[in-house]
C-alpha atoms as a PDB file:
ATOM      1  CA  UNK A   1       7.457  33.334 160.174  1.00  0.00           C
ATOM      2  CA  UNK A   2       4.041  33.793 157.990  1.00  0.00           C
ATOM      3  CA  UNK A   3       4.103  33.189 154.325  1.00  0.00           C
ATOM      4  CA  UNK A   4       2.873  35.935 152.508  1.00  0.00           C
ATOM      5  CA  UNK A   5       0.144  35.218 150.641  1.00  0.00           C
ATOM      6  CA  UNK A   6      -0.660  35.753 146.781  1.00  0.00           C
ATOM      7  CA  UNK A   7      -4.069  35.451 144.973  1.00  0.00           C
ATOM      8  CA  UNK A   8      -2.996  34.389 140.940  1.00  0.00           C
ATOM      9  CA  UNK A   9      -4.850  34.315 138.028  1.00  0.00           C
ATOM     10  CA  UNK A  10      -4.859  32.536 134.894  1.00  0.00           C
ATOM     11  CA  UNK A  11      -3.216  34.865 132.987  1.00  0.00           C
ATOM     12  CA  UNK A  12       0.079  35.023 135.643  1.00  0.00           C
ATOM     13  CA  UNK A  13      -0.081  30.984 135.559  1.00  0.00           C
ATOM     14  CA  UNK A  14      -0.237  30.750 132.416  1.00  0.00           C
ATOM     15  CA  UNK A  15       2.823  33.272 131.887  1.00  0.00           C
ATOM     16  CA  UNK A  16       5.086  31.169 134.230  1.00  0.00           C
ATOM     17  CA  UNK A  17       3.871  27.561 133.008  1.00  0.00           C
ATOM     18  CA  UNK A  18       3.535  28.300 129.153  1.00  0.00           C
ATOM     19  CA  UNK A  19       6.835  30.184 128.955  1.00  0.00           C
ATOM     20  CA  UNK A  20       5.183  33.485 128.070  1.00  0.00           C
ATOM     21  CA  UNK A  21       7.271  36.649 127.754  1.00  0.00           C
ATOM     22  CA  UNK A  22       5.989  37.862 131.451  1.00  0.00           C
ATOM     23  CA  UNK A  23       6.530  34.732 132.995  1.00  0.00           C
ATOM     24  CA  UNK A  24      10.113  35.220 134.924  1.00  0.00           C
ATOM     25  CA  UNK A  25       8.556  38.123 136.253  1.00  0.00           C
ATOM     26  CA  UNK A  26       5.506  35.996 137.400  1.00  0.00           C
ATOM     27  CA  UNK A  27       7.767  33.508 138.504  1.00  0.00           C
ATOM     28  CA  UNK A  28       9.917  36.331 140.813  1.00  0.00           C
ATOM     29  CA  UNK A  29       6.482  37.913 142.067  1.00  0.00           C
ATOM     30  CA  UNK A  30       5.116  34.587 142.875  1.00  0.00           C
ATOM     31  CA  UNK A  31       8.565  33.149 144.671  1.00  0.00           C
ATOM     32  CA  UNK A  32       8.271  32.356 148.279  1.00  0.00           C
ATOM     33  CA  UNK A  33       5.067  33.465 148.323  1.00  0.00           C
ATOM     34  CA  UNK A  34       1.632  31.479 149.505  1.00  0.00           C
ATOM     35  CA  UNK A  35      -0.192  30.837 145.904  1.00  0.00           C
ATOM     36  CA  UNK A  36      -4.072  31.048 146.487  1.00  0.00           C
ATOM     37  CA  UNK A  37      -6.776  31.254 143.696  1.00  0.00           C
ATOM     38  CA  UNK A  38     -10.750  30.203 143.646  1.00  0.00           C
ATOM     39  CA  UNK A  39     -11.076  26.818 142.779  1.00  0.00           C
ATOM     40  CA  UNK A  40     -12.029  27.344 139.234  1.00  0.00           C
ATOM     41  CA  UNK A  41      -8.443  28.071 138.334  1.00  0.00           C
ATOM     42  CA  UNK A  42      -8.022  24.494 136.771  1.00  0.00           C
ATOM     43  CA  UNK A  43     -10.561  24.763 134.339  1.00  0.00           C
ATOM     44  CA  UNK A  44      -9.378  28.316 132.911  1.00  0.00           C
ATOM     45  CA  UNK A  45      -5.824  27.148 133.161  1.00  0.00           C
ATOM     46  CA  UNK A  46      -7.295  24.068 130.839  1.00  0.00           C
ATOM     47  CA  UNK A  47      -8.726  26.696 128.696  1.00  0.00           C
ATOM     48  CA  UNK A  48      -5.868  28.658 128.414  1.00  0.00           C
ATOM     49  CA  UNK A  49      -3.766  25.219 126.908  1.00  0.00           C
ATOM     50  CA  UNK A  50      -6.696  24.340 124.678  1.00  0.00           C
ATOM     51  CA  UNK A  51      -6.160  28.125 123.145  1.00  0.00           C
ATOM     52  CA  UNK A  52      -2.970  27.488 122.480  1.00  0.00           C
ATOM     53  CA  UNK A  53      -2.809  24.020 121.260  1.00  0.00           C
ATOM     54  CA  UNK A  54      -5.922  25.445 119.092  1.00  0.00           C
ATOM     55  CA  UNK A  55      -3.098  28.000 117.981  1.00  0.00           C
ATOM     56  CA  UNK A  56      -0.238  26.040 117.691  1.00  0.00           C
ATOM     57  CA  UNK A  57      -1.337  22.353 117.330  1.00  0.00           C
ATOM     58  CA  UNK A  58       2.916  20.849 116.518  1.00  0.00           C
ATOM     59  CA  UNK A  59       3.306  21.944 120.868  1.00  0.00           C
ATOM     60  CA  UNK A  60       0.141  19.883 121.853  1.00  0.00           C
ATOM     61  CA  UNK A  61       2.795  17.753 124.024  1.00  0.00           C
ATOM     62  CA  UNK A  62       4.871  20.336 125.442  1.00  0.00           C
ATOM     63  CA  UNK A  63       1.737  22.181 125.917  1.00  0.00           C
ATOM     64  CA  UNK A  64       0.188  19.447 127.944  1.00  0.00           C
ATOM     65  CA  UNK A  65       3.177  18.817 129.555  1.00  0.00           C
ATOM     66  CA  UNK A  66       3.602  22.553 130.891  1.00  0.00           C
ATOM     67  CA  UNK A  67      -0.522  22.913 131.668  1.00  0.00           C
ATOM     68  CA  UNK A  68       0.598  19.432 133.822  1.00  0.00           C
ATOM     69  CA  UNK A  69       2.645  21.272 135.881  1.00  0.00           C
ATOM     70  CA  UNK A  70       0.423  23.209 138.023  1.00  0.00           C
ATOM     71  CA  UNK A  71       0.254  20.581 140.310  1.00  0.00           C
ATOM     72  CA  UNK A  72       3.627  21.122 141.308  1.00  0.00           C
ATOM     73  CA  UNK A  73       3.217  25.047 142.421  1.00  0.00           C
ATOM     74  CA  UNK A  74       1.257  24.281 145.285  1.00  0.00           C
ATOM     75  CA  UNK A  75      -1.578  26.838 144.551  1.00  0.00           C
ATOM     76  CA  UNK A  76      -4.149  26.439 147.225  1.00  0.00           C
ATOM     77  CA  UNK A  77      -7.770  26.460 146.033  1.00  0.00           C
ATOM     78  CA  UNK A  78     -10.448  28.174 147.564  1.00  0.00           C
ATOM     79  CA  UNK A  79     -14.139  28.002 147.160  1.00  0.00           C
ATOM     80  CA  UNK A  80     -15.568  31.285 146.992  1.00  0.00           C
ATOM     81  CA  UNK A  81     -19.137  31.553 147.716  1.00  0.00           C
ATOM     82  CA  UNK A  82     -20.913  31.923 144.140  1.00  0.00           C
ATOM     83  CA  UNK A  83     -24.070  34.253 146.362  1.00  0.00           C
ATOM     84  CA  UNK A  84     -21.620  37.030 146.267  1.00  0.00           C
ATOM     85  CA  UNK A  85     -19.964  36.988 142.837  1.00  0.00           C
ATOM     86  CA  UNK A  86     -22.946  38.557 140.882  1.00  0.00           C
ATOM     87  CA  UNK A  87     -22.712  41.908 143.062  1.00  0.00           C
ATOM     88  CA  UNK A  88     -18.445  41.865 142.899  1.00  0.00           C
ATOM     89  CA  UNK A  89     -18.818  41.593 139.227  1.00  0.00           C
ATOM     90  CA  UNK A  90     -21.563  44.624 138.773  1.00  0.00           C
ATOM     91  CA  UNK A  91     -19.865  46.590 141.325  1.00  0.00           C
ATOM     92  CA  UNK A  92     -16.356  46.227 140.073  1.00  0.00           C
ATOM     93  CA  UNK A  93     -17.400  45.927 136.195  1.00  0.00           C
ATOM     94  CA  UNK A  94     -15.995  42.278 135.851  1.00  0.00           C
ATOM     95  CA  UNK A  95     -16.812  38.607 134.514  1.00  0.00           C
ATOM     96  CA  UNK A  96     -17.996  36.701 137.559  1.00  0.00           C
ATOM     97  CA  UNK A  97     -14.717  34.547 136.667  1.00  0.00           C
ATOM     98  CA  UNK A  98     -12.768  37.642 137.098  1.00  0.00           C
ATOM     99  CA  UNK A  99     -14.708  38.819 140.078  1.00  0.00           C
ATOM    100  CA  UNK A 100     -14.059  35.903 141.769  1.00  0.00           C
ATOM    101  CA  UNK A 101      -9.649  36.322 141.812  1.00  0.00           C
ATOM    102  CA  UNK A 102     -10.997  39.947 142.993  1.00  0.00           C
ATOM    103  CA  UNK A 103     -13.066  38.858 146.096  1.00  0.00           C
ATOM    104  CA  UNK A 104     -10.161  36.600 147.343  1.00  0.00           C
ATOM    105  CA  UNK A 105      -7.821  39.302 147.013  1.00  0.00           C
ATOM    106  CA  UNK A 106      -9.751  41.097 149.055  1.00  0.00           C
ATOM    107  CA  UNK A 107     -10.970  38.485 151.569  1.00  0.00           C
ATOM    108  CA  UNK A 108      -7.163  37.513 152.168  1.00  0.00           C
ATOM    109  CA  UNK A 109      -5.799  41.341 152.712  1.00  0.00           C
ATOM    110  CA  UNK A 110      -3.702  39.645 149.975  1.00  0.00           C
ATOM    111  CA  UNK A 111      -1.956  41.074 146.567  1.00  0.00           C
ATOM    112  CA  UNK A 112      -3.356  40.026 143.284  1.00  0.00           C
ATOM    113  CA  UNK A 113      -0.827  38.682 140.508  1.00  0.00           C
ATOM    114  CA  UNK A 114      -2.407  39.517 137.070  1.00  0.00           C
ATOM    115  CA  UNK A 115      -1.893  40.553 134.179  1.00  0.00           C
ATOM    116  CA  UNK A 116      -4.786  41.089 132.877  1.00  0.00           C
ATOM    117  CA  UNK A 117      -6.035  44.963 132.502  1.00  0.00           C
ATOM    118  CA  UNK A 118      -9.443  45.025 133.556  1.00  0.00           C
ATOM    119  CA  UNK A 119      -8.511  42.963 136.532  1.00  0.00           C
ATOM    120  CA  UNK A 120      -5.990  45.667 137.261  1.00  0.00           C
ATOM    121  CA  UNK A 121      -8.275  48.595 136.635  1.00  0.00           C
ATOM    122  CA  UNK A 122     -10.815  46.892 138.819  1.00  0.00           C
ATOM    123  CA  UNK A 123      -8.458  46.393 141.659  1.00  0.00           C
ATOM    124  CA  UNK A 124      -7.341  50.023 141.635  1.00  0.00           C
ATOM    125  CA  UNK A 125     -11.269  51.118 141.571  1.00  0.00           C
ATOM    126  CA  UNK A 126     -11.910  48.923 144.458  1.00  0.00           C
ATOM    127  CA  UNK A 127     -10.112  49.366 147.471  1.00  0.00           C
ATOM    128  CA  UNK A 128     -10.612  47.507 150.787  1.00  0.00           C
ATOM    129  CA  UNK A 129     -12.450  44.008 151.853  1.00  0.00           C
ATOM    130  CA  UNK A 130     -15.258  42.587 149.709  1.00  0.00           C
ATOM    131  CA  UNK A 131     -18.250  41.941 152.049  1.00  0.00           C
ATOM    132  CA  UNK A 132     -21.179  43.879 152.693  1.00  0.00           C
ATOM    133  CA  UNK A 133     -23.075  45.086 149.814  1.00  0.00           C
ATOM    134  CA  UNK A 134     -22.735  48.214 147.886  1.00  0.00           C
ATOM    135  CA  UNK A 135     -24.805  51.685 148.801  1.00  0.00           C
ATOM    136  CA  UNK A 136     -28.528  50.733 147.425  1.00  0.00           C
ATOM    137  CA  UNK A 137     -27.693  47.140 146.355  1.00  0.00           C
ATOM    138  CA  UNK A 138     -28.036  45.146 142.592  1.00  0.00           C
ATOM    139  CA  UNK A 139     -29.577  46.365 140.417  1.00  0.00           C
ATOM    140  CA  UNK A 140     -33.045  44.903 139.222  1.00  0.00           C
ATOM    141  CA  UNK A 141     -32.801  41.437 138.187  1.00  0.00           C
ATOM    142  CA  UNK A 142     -29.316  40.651 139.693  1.00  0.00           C
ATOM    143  CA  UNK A 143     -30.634  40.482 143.419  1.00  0.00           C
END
C-alpha cells in the first residue's frame, strides 16, 4: 500500500517541533503520511529557531534541541528547479520561498500542510499541476 504523500512548510514544522499551539494538529495531519518539502526547508526551519531564540533567549537549548529534531521526521527533500519559481511566485502572488512548497504541491498531486494564509489563499487560487506557463507569460523583466 502507497504512502500518501504531504508537502510541509515551515510554519507546520515549526508548529509540531517548537510546541506551538497548532502543532498536535500538525502532528495528526502529518501522521502516517509521506513528509516532502523543497530542499530549502532547513534553512527556514533554522530561521524560524533563530526568531525565537531572538525572542526568548532563557529556551536557546530547548530551542536547539527541538529545531534538532527534524532529522528524525523523515521529511524528504526535493530540489525544485529555481527556472520556474519566478513565474509560480508572479502567477500565484507569492515569495519565491513560498512558491516553491506551492509547485511541489502541485507537482506531487499532493496536499499542502500550512499554516500560513497567503500560502492558503494561493493554493485555493491555483488549482491543478504547475508546469506550463501562464496565458501571455512574465511580465517584462521577470522572463
Amino acid at each position: 500500500m502507497a504512502v500518501e504523500a504531504v508537502v510541509v512548510d515551515a510554519s507546520a514544522l515549526a508548529a509540531l517541533l517548537f510546541g506551538e499551539p497548532s502543532g498536535p494538529e500538525m502532528a495528526s495531519r502529518m501522521n502516517g503520511r509521506g513528509l516532502f518539502a523543497p530542499t530549502l526547508i532547513r534553512y527556514e526551519m533554522a530561521s524560524v529557531c533563530l526568531k525565537k531564540v531572538r525572542a526568548e533567549p532563557e529556551m536557546h537549548g530547548k530551542l536547539r534541541v527541538a529545531l534538532g529534531l527534524y532529522s528524525r521526521l523523515g521529511v524528504r527533500e526535493v530540489q525544485v528547479p529555481p527556472d520556474v519559481l519566478p513565474e509560480v511566485a508572479w502567477r500565484a502572488g507569492l515569495t519565491t520561498y513560498d512558491a516553491a512548497y506551492l509547485w511541489l504541491a502541485r507537482e506531487l498531486g499532493a496536499e499542502l500542510l500550512t499554516l500560513d494564509r497567503s500560502l492558503q489563499q494561493a493554493l485555493r487560487r491555483m488549482p491543478g499541476p504547475m508546469r506550463g506557463s501562464p496565458e501571455g507569460g512574465l511580465p517584462k523583466g521577470l522572463g
